[in-house]
Protein backbone atom coordinates (compact mmCIF):
# COMPACT_ATOMS: atom_id res chain seq x y z
CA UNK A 1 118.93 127.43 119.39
CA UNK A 2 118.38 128.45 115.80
CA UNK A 3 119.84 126.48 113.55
CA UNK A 4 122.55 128.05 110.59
CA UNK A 5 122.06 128.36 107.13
CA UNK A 6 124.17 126.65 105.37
CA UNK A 7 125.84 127.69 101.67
CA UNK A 8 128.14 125.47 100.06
CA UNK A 9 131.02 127.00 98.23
CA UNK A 10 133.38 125.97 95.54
CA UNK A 11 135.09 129.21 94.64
CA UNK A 12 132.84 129.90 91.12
CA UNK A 13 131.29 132.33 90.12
CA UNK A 14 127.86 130.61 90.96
CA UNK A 15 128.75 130.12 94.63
CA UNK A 16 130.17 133.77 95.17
CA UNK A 17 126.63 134.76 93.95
CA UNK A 18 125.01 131.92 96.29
CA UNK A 19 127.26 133.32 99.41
CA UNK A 20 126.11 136.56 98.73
CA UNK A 21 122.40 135.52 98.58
CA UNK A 22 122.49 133.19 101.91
CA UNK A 23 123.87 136.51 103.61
CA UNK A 24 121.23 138.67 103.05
CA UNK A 25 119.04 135.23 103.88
CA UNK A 26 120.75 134.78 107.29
CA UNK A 27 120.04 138.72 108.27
CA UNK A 28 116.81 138.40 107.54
CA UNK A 29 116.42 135.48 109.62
CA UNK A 30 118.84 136.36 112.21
CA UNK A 31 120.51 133.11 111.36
CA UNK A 32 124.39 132.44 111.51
CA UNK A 33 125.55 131.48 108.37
CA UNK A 34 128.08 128.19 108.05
CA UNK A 35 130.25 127.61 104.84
CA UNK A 36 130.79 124.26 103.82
CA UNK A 37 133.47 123.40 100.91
CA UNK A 38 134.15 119.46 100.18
CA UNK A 39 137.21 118.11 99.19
CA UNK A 40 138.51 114.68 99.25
CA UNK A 41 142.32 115.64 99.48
CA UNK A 42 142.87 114.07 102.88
CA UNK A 43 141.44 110.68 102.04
CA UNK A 44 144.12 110.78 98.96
CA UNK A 45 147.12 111.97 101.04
CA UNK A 46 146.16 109.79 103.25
CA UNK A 47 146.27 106.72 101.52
CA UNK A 48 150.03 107.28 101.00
CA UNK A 49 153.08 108.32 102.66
CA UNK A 50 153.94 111.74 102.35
CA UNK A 51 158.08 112.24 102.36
CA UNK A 52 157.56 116.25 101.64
CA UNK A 53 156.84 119.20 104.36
CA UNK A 54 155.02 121.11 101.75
CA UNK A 55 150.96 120.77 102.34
CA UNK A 56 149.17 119.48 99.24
CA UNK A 57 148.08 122.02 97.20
CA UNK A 58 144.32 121.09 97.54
CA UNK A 59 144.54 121.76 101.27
CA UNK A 60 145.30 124.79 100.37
CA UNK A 61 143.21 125.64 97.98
CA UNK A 62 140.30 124.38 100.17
CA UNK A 63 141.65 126.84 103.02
CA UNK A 64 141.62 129.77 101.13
CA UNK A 65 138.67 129.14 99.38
CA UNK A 66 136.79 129.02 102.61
CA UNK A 67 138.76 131.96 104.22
CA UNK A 68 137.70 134.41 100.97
CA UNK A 69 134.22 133.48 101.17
CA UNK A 70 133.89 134.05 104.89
CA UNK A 71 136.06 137.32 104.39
CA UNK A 72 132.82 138.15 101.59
CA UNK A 73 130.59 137.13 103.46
CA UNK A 74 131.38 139.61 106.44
CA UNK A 75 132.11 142.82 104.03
CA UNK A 76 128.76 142.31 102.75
CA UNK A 77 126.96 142.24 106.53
CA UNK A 78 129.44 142.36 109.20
CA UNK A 79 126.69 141.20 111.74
CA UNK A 80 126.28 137.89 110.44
CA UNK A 81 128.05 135.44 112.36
CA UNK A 82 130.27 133.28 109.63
CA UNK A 83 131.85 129.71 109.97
CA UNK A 84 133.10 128.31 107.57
CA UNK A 85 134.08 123.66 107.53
CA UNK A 86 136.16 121.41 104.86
CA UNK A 87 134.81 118.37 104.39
CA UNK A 88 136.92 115.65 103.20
CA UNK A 89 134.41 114.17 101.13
CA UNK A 90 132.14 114.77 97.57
CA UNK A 91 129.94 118.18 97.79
CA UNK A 92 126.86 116.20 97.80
CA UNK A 93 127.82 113.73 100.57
CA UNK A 94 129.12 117.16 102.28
CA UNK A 95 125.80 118.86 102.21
CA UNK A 96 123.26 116.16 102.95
CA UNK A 97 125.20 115.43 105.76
CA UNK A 98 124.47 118.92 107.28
CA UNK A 99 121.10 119.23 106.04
CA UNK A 100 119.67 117.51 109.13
CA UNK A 101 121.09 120.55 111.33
CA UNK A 102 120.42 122.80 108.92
CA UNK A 103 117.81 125.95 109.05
CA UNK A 104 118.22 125.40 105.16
CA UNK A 105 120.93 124.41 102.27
CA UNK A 106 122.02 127.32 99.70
CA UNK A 107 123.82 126.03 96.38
CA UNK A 108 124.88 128.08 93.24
CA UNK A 109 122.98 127.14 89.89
CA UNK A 110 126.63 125.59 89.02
CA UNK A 111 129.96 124.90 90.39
CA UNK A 112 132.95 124.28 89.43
CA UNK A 113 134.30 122.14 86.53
CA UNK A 114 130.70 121.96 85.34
CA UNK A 115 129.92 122.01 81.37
CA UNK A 116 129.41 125.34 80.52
CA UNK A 117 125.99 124.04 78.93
CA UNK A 118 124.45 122.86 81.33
CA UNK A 119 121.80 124.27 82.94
CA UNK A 120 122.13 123.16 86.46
CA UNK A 121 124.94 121.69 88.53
CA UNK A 122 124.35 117.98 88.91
CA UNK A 123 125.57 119.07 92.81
CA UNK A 124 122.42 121.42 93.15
CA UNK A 125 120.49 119.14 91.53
CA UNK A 126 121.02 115.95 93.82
CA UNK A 127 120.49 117.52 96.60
CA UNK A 128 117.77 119.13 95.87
CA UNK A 129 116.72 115.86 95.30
CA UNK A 130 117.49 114.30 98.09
CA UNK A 131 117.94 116.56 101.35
CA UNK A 132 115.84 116.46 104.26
CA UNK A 133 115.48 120.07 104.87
CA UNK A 134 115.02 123.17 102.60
CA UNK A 135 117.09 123.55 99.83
CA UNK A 136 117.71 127.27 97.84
CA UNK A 137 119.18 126.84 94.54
CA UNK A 138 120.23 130.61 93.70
CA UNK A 139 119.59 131.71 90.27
CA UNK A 140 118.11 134.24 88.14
CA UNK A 141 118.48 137.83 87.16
CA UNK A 142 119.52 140.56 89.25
CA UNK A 143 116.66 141.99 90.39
CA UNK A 144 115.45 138.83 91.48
CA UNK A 145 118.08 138.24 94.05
CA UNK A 146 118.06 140.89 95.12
CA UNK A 147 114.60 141.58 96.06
CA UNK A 148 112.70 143.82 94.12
CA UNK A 149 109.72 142.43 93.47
CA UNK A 150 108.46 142.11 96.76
CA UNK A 151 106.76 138.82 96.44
CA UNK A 152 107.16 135.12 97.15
CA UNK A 153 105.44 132.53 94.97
CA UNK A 154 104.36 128.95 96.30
CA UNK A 155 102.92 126.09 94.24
CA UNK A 156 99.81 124.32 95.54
CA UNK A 157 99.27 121.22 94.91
CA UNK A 158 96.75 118.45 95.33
CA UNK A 159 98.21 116.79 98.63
CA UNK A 160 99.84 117.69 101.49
CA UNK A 161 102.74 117.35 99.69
CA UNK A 162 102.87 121.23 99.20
CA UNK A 163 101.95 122.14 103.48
CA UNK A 164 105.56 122.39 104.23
CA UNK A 165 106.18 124.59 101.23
CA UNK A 166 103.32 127.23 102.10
CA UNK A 167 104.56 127.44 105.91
CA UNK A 168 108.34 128.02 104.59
CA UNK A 169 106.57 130.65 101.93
CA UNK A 170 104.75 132.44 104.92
CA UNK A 171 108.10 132.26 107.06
CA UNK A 172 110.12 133.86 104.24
CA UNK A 173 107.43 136.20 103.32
CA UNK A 174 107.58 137.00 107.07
CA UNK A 175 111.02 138.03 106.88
CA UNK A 176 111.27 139.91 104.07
CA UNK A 177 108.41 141.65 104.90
CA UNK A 178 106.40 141.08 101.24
CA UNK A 179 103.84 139.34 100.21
CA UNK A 180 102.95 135.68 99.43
CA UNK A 181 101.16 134.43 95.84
CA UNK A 182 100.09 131.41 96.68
CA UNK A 183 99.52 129.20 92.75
CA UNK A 184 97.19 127.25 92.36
CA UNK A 185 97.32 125.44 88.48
CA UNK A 186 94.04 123.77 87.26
CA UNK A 187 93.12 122.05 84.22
CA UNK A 188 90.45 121.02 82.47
CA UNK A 189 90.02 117.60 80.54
CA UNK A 190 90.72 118.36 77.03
CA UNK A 191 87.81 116.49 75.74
CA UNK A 192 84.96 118.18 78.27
CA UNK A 193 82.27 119.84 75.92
CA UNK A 194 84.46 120.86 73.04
CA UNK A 195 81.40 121.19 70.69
CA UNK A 196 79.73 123.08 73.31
CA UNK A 197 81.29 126.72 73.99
CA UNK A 198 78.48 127.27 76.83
CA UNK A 199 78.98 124.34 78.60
CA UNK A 200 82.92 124.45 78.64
CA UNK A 201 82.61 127.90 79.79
CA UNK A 202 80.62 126.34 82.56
CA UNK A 203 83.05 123.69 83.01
CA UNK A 204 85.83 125.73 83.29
CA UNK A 205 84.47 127.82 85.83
CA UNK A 206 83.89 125.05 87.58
CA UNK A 207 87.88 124.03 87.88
CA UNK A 208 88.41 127.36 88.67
CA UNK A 209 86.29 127.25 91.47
CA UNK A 210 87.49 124.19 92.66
CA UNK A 211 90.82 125.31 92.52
CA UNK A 212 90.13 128.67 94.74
CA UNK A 213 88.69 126.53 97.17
CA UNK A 214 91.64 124.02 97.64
CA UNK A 215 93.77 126.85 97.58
CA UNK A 216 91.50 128.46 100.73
CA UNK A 217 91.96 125.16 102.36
CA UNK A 218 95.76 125.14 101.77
CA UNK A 219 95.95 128.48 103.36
CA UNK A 220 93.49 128.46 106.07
CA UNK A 221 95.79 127.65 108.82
CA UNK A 222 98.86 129.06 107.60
CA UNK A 223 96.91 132.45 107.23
CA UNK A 224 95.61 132.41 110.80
CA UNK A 225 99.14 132.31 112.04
CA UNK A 226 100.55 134.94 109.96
CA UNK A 227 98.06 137.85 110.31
CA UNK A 228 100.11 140.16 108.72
CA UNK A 229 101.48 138.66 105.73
CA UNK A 230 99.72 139.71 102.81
CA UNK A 231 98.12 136.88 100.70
CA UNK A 232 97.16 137.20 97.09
CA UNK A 233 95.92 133.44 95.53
CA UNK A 234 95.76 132.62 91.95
CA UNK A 235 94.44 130.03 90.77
CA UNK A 236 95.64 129.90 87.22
CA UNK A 237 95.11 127.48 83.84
CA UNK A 238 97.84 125.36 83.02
CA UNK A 239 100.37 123.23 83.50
CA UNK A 240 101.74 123.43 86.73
CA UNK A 241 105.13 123.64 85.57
CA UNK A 242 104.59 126.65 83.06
CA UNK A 243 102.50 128.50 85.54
CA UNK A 244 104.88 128.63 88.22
CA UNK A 245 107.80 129.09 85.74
CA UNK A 246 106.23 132.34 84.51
CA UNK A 247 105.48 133.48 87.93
CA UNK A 248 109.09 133.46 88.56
CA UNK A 249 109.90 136.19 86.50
CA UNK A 250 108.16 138.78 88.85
CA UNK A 251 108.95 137.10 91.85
CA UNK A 252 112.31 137.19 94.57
CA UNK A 253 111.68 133.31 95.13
CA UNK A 254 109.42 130.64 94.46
CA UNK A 255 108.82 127.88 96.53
CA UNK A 256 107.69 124.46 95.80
CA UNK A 257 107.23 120.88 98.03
CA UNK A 258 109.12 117.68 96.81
CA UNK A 259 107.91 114.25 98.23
CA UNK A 260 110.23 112.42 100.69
CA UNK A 261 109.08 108.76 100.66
CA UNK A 262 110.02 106.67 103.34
CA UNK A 263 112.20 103.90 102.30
CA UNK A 264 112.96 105.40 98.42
CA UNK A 265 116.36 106.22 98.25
CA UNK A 266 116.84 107.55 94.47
CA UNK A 267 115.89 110.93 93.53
CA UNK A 268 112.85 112.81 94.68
CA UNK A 269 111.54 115.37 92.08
CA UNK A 270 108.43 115.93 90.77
CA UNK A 271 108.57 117.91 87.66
CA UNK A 272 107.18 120.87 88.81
CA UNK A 273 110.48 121.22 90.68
CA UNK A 274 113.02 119.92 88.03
CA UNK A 275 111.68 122.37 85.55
CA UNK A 276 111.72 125.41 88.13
CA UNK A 277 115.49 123.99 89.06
CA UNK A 278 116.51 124.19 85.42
CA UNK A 279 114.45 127.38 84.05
CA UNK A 280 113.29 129.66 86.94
CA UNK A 281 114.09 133.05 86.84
CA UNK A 282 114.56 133.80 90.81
CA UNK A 283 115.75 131.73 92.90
CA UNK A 284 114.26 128.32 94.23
CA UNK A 285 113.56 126.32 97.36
CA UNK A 286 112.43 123.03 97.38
CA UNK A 287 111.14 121.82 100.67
CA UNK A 288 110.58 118.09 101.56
CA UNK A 289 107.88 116.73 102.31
CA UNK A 290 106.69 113.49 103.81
CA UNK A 291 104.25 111.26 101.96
């Protein structure tokens, strides 16, 4: 059984976008799509004794919250299945719960309450950090979400840190029927032959071959079992984080891997991914991976 895709809403404006996003997602994937809104009401009602028949207003709130996404949700593709769960808990306690029976989680940029300054909801941001499964923080200009690039970007690192993010990549590629740009940043040490044009052309080459290689490696297998996804790698000079953040501007989602040490318990970022998180221009997914 496939497992849902699962968007957490809030009622802003950031998770209406998100909830339409994880729609078109969940067609694509023939997924069904689960709505998940926290709210600790019930653990403060509960904790005294209630003398009224009115329900707290929260409850309500929570209820139609839920309801008016779903009811979204179903005008924009009425063959998505839709469910939608309150939690009674924090948003981020809410969604790493369900990441472990999750296909993926889907978050807004920012929710609501948050400082209209910020550029990304600490709720996104934690669990990004944290989840054990995919996470799609959905941001960026219009054409972006909605497609019209045709292309998916993924990041290539140095370890297997990045394998789960270039088989997620080819899945979504896959599924939207576009292609994949597979990244692949190299730099050279800023001291190598500086008084010697020739030889730091010759040195540079050099990185750049080394990075096409590793980035052949990366794909190899990946590549063999997606025949018909088309593949176009880059390797590019630069910082990581500035390559990848300009290759979201032409892209419908870029995709990235995010350690999950065994035993670490605090936030799991590299910077590459904080930087896409608080600047990209499409939409991201991080996707954990063991080290």
């Amino acid at each position: 059984m496939d497992l849902p895709l699962v968007v957490g809403v809030d009622g802003s404006d950031s998770s209406l976008q998100a909830v339409d996003w994880a729609v078109d997602e969940a067609a694509r994937h023939g997924l069904h799509l689960r709505l998940v809104y926290a709210s600790r009401w019930e653990r403060y009602e509960g904790a005294r004794p209630s003398f009224g028949t009115d329900r707290p207003a929260e409850e309500v709130m929570a209820e139609h919250i839920v309801a008016s996404s779903a009811e979204r949700a179903r005008l924009r593709d009425p063959e998505v299945k839709v469910s939608g769960e309150v939690f009674p808990d924090d948003a981020v306690s809410a969604l790493l719960h369900a990441g472990p029976e999750a296909f993926a989680l889907v978050t807004g940029s920012r929710g609501r309450g948050e400082l209209a300054g910020m550029l990304l909801g600490s709720v996104s941001l934690t669990v990004a950090a944290r989840a054990v499964c995919p996470v799609i923080v959905v941001r960026g200009a219009e054409q972006n979400l909605r497609g019209a690039f045709g292309r998916v970007v993924v990041g290539v690192g140095d370890s297997t840190e990045g394998s789960g993010a270039v088989r997620f990549a080819f899945g979504e590629a896959g599924a939207r029927g576009c292609a994949v740009e597979a990244v692949r940043a190299w730099r050279g040490p800023a001291h190598e032959h500086v008084d010697h044009p020739l030889l730091a052309d010759d040195a540079a080459r050099a990185h750049e071959e080394r990075a096409s290689v590793n980035l052949t490696d990366a794909l190899r297998g990946v590549v063999r079992d997606h025949p018909d996804v088309d593949v176009h790698r880059r390797p590019v000079e630069g910082p990581a984080h500035k390559v990848l953040l300009a290759a979201s501007a032409r892209a419908d989602l870029v995709i990235v891997g995010a350690p999950r040490r065994h035993g670490h318990f605090g936030l799991q970022l590299g910077r590459v991914a904080h930087v896409l998180l608080h600047h990209s221009e499409c939409p991201v997914a991080v996707v954990p991976q063991r080290a």
